[in-house]
Protein backbone atom coordinates (compact mmCIF):
# COMPACT_ATOMS: atom_id res chain seq x y z
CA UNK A 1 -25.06 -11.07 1.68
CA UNK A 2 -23.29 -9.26 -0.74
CA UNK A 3 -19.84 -10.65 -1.89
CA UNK A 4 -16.79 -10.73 -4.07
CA UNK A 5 -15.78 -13.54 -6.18
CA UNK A 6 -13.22 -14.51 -8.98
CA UNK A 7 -15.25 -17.22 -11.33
CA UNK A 8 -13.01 -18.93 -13.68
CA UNK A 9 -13.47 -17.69 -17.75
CA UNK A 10 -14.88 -21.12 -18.72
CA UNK A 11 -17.15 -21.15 -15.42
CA UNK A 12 -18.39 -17.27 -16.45
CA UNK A 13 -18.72 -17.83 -19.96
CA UNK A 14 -21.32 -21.22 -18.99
CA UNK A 15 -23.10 -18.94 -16.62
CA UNK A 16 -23.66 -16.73 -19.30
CA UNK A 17 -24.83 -18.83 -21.53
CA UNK A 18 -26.86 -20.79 -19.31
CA UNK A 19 -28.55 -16.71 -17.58
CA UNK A 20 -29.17 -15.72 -21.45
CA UNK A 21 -31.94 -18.91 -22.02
CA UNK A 22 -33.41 -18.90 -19.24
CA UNK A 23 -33.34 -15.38 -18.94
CA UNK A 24 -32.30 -15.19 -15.41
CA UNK A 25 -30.68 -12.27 -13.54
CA UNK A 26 -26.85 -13.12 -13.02
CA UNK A 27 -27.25 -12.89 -9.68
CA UNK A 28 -30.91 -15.59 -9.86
CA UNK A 29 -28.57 -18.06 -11.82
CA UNK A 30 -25.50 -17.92 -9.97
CA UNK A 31 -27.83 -18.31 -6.59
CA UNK A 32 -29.70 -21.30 -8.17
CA UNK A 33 -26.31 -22.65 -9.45
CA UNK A 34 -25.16 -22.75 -5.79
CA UNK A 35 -28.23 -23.89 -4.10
CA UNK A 36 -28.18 -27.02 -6.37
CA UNK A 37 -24.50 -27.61 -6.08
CA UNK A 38 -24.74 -27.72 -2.33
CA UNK A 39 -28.21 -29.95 -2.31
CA UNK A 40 -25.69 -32.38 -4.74
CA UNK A 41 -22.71 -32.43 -2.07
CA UNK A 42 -25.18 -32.87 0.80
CA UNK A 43 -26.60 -36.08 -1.18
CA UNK A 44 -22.97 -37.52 -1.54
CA UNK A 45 -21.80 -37.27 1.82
CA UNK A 46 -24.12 -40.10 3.38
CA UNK A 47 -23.07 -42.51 0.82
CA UNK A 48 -19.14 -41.82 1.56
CA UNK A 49 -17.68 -44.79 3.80
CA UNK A 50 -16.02 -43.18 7.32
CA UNK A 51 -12.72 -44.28 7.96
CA UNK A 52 -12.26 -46.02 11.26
CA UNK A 53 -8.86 -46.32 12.76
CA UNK A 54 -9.16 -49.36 15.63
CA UNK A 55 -6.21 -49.22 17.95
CA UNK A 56 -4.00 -51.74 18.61
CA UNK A 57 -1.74 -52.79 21.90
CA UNK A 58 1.37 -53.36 21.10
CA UNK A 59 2.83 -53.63 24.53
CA UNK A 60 5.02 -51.95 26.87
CA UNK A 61 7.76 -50.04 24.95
CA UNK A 62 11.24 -51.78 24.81
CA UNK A 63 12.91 -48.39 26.03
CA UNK A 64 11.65 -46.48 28.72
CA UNK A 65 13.27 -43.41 26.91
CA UNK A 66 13.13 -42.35 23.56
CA UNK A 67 15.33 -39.11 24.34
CA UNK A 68 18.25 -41.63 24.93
CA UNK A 69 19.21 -42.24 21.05
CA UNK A 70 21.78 -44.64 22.29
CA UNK A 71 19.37 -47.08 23.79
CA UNK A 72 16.92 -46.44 20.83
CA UNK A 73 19.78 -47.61 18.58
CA UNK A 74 21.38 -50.19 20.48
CA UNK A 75 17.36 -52.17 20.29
CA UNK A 76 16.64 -51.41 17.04
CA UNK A 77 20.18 -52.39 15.37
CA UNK A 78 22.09 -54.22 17.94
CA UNK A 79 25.04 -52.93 20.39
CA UNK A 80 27.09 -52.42 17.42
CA UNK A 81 25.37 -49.63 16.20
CA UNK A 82 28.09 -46.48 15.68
């Protein structure tokens, strides 16, 4: 596949340096670059506790409808609500 990308200065410059001793292709490094970078993220995910969201009843609602502000109000802060 060929692509574009925009790789940060500090991120190009350690590419460099890193292609230049080993002698690597840019194109050999930044491939081997990415293949371990995604081998590292696949390790982490397992580890990485799921968030679980259990629901909860709380009842029938006090107001049968919420489009009547009024009745909303007059619940939640009492008749004297204007």
């Amino acid at each position: 596949m060929r692509t574009t990308l925009t790789i940060d200065d500090d991120v190009a410059a350690a590419i460099e340096r890193r292609r230049r001793e080993l002698n690597h292709s840019l194109k050999q490094e930044v491939n081997e670059l990415l293949r371990a970078g995604l081998v590292h993220v696949e390790q982490e995910r397992p580890n990485a506790r799921r968030f679980r969201v259990e629901p909860l009843d709380v009842g029938k609602p006090l107001v049968d409808n919420f489009d009547d502000i009024s009745a909303v109000l007059a619940i939640a802060e009492g008749e004297n609500h204007r």
